[in-house]
C-alpha atoms as a PDB file:
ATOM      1  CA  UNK A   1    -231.725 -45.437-209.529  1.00  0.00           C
ATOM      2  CA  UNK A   2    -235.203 -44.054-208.655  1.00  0.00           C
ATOM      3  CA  UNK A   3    -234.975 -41.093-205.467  1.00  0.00           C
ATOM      4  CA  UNK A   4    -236.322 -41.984-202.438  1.00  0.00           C
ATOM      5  CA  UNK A   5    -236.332 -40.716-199.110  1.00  0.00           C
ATOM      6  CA  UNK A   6    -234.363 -41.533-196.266  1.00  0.00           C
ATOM      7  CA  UNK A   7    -237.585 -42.551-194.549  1.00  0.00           C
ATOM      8  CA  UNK A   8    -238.541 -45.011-197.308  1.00  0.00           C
ATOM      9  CA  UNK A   9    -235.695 -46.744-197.210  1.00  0.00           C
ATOM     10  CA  UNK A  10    -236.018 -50.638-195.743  1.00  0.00           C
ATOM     11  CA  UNK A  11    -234.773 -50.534-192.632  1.00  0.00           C
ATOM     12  CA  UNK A  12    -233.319 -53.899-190.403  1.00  0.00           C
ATOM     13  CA  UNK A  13    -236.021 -54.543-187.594  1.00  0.00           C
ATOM     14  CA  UNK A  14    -238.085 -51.429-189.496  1.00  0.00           C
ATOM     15  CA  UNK A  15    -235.865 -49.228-187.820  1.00  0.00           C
ATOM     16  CA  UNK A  16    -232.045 -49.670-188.114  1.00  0.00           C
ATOM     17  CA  UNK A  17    -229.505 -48.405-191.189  1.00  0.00           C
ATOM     18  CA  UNK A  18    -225.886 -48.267-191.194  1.00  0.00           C
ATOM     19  CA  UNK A  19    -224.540 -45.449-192.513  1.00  0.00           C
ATOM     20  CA  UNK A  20    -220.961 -46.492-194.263  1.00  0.00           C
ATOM     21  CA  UNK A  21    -218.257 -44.059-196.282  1.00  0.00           C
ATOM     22  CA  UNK A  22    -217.951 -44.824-199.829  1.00  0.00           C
ATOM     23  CA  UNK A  23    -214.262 -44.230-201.592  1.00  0.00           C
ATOM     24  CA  UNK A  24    -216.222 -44.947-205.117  1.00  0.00           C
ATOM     25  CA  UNK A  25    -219.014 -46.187-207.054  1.00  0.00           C
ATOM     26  CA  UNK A  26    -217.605 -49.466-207.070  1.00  0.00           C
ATOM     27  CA  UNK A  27    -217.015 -49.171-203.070  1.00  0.00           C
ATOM     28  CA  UNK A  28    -220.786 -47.847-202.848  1.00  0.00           C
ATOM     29  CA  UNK A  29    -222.084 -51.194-204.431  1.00  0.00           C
ATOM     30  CA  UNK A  30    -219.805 -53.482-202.224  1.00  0.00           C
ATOM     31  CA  UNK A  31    -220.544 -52.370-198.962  1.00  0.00           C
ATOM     32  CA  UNK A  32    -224.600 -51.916-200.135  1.00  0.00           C
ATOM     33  CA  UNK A  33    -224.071 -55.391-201.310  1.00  0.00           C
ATOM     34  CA  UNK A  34    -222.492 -56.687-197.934  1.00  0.00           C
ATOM     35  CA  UNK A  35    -224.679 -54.634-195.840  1.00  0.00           C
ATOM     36  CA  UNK A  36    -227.757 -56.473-197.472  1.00  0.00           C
ATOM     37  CA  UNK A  37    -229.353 -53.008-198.704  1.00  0.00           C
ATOM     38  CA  UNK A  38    -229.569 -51.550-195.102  1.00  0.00           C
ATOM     39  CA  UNK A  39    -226.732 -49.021-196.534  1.00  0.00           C
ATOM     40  CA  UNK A  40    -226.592 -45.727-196.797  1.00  0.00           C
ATOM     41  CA  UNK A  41    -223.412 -44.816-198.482  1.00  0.00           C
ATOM     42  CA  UNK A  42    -221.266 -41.713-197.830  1.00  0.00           C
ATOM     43  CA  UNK A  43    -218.818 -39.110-198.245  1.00  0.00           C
ATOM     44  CA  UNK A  44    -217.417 -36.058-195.903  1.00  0.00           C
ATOM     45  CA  UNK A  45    -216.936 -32.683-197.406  1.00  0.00           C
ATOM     46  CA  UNK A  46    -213.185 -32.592-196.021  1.00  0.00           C
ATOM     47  CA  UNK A  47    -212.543 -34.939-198.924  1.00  0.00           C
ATOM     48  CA  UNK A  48    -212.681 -32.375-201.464  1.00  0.00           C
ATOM     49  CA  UNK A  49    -210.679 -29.304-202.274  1.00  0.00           C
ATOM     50  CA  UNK A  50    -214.023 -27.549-204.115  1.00  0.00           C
ATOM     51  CA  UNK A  51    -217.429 -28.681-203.818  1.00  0.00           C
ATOM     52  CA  UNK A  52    -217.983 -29.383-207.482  1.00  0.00           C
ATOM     53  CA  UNK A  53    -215.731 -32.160-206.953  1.00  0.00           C
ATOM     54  CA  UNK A  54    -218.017 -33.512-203.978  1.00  0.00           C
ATOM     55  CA  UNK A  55    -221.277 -32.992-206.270  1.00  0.00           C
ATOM     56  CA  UNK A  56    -219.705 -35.339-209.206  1.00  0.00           C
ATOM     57  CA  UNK A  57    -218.429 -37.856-206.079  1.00  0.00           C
ATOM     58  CA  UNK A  58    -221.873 -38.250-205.245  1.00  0.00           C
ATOM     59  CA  UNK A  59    -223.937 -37.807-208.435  1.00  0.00           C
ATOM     60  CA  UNK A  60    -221.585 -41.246-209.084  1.00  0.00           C
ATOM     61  CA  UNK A  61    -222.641 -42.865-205.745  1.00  0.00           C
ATOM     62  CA  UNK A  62    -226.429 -42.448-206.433  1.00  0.00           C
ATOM     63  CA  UNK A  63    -225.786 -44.055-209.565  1.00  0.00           C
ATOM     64  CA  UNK A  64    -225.841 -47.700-207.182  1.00  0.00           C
ATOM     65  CA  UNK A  65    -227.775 -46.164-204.128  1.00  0.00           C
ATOM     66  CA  UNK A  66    -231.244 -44.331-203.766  1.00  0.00           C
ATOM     67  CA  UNK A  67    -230.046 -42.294-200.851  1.00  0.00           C
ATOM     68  CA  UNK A  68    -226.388 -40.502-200.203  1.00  0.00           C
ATOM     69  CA  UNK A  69    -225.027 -38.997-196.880  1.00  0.00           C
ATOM     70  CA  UNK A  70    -223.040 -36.140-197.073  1.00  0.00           C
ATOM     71  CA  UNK A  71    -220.658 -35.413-193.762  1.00  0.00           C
ATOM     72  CA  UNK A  72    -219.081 -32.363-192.441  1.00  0.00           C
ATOM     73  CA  UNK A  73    -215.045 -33.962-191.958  1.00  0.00           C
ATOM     74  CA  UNK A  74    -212.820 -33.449-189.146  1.00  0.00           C
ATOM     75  CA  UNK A  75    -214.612 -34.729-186.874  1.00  0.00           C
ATOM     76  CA  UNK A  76    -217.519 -33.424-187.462  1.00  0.00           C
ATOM     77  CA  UNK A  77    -216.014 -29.746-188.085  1.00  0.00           C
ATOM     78  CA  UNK A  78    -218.763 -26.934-188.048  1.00  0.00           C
ATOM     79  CA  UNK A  79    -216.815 -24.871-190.358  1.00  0.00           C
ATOM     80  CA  UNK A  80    -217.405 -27.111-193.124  1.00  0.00           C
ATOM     81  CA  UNK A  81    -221.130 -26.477-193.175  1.00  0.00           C
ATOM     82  CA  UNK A  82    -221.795 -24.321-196.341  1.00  0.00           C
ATOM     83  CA  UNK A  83    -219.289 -26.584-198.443  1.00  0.00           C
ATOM     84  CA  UNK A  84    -221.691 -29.716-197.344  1.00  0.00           C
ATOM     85  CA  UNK A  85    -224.828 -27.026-198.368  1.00  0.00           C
ATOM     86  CA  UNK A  86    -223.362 -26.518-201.501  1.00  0.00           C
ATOM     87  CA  UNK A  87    -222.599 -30.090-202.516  1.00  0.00           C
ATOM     88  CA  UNK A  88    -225.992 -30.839-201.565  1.00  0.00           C
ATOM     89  CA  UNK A  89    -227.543 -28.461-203.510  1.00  0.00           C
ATOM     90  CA  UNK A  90    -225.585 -29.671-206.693  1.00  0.00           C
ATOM     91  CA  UNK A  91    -226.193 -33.288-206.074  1.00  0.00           C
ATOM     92  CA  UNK A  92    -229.397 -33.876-204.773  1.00  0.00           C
ATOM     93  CA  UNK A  93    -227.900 -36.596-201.961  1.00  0.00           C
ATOM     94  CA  UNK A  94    -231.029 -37.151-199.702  1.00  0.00           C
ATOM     95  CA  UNK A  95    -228.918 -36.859-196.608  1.00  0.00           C
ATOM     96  CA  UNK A  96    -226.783 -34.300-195.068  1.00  0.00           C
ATOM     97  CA  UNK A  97    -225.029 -33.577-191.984  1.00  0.00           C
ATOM     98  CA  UNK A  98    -224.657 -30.384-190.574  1.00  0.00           C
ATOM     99  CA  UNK A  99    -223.898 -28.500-186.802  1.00  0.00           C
ATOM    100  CA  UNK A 100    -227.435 -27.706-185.282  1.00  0.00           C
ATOM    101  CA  UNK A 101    -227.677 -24.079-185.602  1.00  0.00           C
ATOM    102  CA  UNK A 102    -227.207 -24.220-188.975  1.00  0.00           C
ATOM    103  CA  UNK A 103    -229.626 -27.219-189.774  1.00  0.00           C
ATOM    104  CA  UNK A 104    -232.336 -25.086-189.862  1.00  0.00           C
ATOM    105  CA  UNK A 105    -231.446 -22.965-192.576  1.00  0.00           C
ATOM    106  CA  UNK A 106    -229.759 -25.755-195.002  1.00  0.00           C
ATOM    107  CA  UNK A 107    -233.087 -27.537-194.824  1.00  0.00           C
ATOM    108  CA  UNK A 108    -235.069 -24.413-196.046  1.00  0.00           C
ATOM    109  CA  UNK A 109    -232.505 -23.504-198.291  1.00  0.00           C
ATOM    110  CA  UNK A 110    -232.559 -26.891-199.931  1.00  0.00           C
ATOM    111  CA  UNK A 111    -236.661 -26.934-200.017  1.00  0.00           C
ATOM    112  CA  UNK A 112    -236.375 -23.399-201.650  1.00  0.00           C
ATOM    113  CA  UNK A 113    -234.477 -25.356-204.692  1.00  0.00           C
ATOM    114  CA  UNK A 114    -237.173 -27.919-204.594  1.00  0.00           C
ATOM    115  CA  UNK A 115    -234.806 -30.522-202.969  1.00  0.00           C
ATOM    116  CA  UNK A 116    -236.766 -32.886-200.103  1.00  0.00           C
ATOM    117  CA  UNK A 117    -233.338 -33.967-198.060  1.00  0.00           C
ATOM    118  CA  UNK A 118    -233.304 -35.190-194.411  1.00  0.00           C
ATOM    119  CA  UNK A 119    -230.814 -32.877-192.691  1.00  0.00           C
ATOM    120  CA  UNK A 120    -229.476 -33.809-189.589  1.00  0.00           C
ATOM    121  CA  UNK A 121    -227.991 -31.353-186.530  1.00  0.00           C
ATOM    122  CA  UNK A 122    -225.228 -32.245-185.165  1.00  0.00           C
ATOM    123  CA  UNK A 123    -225.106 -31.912-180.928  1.00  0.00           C
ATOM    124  CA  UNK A 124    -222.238 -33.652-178.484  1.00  0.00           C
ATOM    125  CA  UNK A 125    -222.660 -35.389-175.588  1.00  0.00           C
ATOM    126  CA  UNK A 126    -222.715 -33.271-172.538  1.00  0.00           C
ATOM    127  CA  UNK A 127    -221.427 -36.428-170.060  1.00  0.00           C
ATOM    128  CA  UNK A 128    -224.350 -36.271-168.133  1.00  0.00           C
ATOM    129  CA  UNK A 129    -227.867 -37.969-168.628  1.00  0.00           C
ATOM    130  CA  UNK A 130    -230.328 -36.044-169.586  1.00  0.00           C
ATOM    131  CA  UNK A 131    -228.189 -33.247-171.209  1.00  0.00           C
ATOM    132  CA  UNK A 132    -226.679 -32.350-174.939  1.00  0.00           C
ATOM    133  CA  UNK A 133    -223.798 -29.911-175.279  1.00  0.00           C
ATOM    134  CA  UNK A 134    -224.923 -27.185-177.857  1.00  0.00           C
ATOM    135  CA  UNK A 135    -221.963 -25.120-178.706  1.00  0.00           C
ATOM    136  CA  UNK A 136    -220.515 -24.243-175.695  1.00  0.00           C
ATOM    137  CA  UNK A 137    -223.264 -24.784-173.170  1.00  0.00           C
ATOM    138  CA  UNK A 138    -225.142 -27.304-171.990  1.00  0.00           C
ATOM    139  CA  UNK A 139    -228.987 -27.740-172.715  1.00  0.00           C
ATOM    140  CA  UNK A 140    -231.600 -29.874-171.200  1.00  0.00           C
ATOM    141  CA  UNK A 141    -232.415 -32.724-173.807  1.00  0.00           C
ATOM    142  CA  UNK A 142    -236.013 -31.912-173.325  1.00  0.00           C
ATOM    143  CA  UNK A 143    -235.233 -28.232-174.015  1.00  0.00           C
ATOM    144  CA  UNK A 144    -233.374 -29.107-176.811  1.00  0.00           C
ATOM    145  CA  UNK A 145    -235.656 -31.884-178.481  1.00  0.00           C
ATOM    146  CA  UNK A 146    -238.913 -29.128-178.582  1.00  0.00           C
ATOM    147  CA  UNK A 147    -236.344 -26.509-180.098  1.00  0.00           C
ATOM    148  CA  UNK A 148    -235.411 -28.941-182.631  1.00  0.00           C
ATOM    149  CA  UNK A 149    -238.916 -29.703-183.396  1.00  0.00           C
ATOM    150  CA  UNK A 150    -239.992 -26.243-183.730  1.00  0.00           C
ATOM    151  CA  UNK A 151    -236.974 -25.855-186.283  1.00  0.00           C
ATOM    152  CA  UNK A 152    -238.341 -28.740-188.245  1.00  0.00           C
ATOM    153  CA  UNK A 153    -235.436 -31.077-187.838  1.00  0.00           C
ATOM    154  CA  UNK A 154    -236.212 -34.437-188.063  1.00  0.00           C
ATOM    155  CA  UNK A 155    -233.065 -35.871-187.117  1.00  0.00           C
ATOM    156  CA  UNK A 156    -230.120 -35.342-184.311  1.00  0.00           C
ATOM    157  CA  UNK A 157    -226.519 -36.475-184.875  1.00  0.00           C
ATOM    158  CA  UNK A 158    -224.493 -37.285-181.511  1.00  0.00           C
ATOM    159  CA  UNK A 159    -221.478 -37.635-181.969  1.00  0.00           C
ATOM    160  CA  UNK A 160    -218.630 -38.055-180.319  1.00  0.00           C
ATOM    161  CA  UNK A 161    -220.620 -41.447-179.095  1.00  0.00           C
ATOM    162  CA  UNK A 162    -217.121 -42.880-177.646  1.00  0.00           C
ATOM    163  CA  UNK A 163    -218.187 -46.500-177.786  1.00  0.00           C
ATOM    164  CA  UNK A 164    -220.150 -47.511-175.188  1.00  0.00           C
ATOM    165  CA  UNK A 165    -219.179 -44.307-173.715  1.00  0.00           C
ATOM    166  CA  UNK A 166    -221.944 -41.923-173.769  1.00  0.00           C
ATOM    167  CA  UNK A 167    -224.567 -45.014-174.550  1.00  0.00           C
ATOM    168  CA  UNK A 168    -226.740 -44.194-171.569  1.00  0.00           C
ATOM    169  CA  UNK A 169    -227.333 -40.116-172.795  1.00  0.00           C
ATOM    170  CA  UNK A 170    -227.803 -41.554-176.171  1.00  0.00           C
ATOM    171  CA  UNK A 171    -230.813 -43.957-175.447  1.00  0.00           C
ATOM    172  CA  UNK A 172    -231.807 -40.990-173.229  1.00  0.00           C
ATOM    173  CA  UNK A 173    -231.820 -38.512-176.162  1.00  0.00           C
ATOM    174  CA  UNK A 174    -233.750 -41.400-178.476  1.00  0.00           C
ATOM    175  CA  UNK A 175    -236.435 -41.611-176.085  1.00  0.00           C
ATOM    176  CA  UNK A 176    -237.134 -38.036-175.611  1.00  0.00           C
ATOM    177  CA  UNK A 177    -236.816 -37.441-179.457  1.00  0.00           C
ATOM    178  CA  UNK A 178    -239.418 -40.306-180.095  1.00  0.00           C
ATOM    179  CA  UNK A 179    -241.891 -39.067-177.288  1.00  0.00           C
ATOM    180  CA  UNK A 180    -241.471 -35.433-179.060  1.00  0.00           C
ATOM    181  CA  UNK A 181    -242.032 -36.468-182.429  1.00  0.00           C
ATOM    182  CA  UNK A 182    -238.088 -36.229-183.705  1.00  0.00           C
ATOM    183  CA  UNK A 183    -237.738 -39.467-186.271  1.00  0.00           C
ATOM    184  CA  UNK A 184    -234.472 -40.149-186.228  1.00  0.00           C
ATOM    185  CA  UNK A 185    -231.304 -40.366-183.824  1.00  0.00           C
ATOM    186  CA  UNK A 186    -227.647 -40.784-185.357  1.00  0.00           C
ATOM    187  CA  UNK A 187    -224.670 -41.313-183.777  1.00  0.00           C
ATOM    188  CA  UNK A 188    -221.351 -41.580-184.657  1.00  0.00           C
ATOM    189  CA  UNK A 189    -217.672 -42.118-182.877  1.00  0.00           C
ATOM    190  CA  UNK A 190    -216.405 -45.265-182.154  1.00  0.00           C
ATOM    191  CA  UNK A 191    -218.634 -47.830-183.028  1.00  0.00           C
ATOM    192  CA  UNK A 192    -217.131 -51.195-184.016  1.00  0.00           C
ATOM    193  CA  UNK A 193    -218.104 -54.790-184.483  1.00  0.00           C
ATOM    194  CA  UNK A 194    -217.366 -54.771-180.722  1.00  0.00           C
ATOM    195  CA  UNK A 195    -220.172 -52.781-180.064  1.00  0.00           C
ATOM    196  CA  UNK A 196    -222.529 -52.570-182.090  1.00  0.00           C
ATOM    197  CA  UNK A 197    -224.588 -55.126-180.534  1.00  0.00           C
ATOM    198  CA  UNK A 198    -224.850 -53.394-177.043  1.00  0.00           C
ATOM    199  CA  UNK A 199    -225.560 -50.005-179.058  1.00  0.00           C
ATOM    200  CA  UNK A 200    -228.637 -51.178-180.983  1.00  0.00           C
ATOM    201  CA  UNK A 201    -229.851 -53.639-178.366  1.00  0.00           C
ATOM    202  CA  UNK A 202    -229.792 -50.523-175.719  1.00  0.00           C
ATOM    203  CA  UNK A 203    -232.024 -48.076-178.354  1.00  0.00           C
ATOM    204  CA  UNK A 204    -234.287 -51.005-179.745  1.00  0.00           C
ATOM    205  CA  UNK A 205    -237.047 -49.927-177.233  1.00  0.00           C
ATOM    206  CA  UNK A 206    -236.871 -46.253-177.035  1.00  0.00           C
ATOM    207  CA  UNK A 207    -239.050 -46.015-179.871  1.00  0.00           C
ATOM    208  CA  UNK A 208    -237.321 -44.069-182.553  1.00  0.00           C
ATOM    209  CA  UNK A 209    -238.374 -44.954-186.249  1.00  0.00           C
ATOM    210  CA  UNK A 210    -234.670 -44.300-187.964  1.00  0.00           C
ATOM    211  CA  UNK A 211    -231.529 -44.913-186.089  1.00  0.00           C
ATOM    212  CA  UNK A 212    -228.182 -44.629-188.381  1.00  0.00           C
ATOM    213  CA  UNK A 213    -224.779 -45.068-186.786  1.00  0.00           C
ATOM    214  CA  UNK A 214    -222.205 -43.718-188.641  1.00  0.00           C
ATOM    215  CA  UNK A 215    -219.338 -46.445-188.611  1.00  0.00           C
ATOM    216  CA  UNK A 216    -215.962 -45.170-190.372  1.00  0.00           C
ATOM    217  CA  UNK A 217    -212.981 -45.450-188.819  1.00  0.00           C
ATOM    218  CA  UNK A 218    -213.295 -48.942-187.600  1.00  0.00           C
ATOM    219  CA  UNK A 219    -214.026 -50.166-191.233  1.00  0.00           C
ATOM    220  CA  UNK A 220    -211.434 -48.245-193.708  1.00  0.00           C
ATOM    221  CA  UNK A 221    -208.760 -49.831-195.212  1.00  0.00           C
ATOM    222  CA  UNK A 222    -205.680 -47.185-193.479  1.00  0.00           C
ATOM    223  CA  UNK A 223    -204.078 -47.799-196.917  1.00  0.00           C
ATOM    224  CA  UNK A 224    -206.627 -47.549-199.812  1.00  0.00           C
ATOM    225  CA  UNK A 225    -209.337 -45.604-197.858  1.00  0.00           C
ATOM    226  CA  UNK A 226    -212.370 -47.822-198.901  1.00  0.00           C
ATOM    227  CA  UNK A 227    -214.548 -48.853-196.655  1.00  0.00           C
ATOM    228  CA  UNK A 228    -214.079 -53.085-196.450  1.00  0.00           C
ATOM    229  CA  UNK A 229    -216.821 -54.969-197.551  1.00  0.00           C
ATOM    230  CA  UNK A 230    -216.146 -57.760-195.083  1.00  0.00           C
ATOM    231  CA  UNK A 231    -215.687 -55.260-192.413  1.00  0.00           C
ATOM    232  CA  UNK A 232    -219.264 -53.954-193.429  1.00  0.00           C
ATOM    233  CA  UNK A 233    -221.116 -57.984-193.813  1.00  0.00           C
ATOM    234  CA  UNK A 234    -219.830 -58.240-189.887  1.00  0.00           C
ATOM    235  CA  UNK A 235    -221.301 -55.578-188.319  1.00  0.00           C
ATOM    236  CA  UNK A 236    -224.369 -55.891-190.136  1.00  0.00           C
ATOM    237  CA  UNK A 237    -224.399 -59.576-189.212  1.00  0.00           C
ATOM    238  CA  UNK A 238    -223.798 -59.175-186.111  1.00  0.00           C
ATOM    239  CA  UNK A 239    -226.919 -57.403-185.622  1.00  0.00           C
ATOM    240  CA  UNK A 240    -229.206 -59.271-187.950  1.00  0.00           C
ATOM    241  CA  UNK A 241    -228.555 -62.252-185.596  1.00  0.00           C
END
């Protein structure tokens, strides 16, 4: 499978990817399969005891797909930053979530090894327009988006999105980031085949060249933990028209 970069990737609409976890290989090529190559396929760090179990989890993975996302876990936990870093750094992924302060660093750190990844920094919603929550305070998005760019990120994860919950701060944040120069906007939290339609419809226009919802919970089989295929062919579907 030849490396590419998150940015080559062929996107729905030249903009849209789905961003799906991935219990296996075998699970990888389903849902890329079912997702009509608009997949990126995943795995969180919380999965694994050590992280040299994580690298061989996604060495596998990239055996079927160009690009793999690495997550943080628990809900996005902060704390599992440097076990993310060092899966990464074994693994070559292409993708890789981690809390904004630290998003900084990983991506020199990962450059230094002569690895090209998109890292993403991970913000909340603040529950007001116009606002992220960074830590424990809130931050003008504006404020935020020219910090981010003088950091070199070149993408933001939101998350907890809530559904349609936070959807108006969200296509708030995309704009700003597109006007500033930040390529991509990610969000993740309760995003279903319920909503994904009001989600991307509400972002289509804000100009943003990469947006990747994260869409777990609403897709895994409670009892085997892979991500269902069918689950996966509906969503994308859904917003393929």
């Amino acid at each position: 499978m030849p490396k590419m970069h998150l940015k080559q990737l062929n996107k729905w609409d030249g903009f849209l990817l789905f961003n799906f976890l991935a219990k296996d290989k075998q699970n990888a090529e389903e849902i890329l399969e079912a997702g009509k190559g608009f997949v990126v396929p995943g795995i969180v760090s919380s999965d694994f005891a050590h992280p040299e179990e994580g690298i061989e989890h996604v060495k596998a993975l990239k055996g079927v797909a160009p690009v793999v996302s690495i997550g943080l876990g628990d809900n996005g936990n902060p704390a599992n930053w440097e076990k993310v870093l060092h899966i990464a750094a074994g693994s070559d992924p292409g993708h890789l979530n981690q809390p904004f302060e630290r998003s900084g660093y990983a991506q020199g750190y990962l450059k230094a090894k002569g690895l090209d990844q998109l890292v993403n920094g991970l913000v909340a919603p603040a529950g007001r327009v116009g606002y992220i929550k960074l830590a424990n305070h809130d931050m003008k998005v504006e404020d935020f988006v020219d910090l981010a760019v003088s950091m070199n990120v070149e993408s933001i994860k939101f998350m907890p999105l809530k559904g349609l919950t936070h959807l108006e701060e969200l296509v708030y944040l995309c704009k700003v980031a597109a006007a500033k120069g930040i390529p991509s906007i990610e969000p993740a939290g309760g995003i279903s085949a319920d909503n994904i339609v009001a989600i991307v419809t509400a972002v289509r226009e804000t100009g943003i060249s990469i947006f990747m919802p994260h869409i777990f919970g609403s897709t895994i089989d409670k009892v085997t933990g892979r991500t269902i295929p069918e689950e996966v062919e509906k969503i994308v579907s859904s917003v393929r028209g």
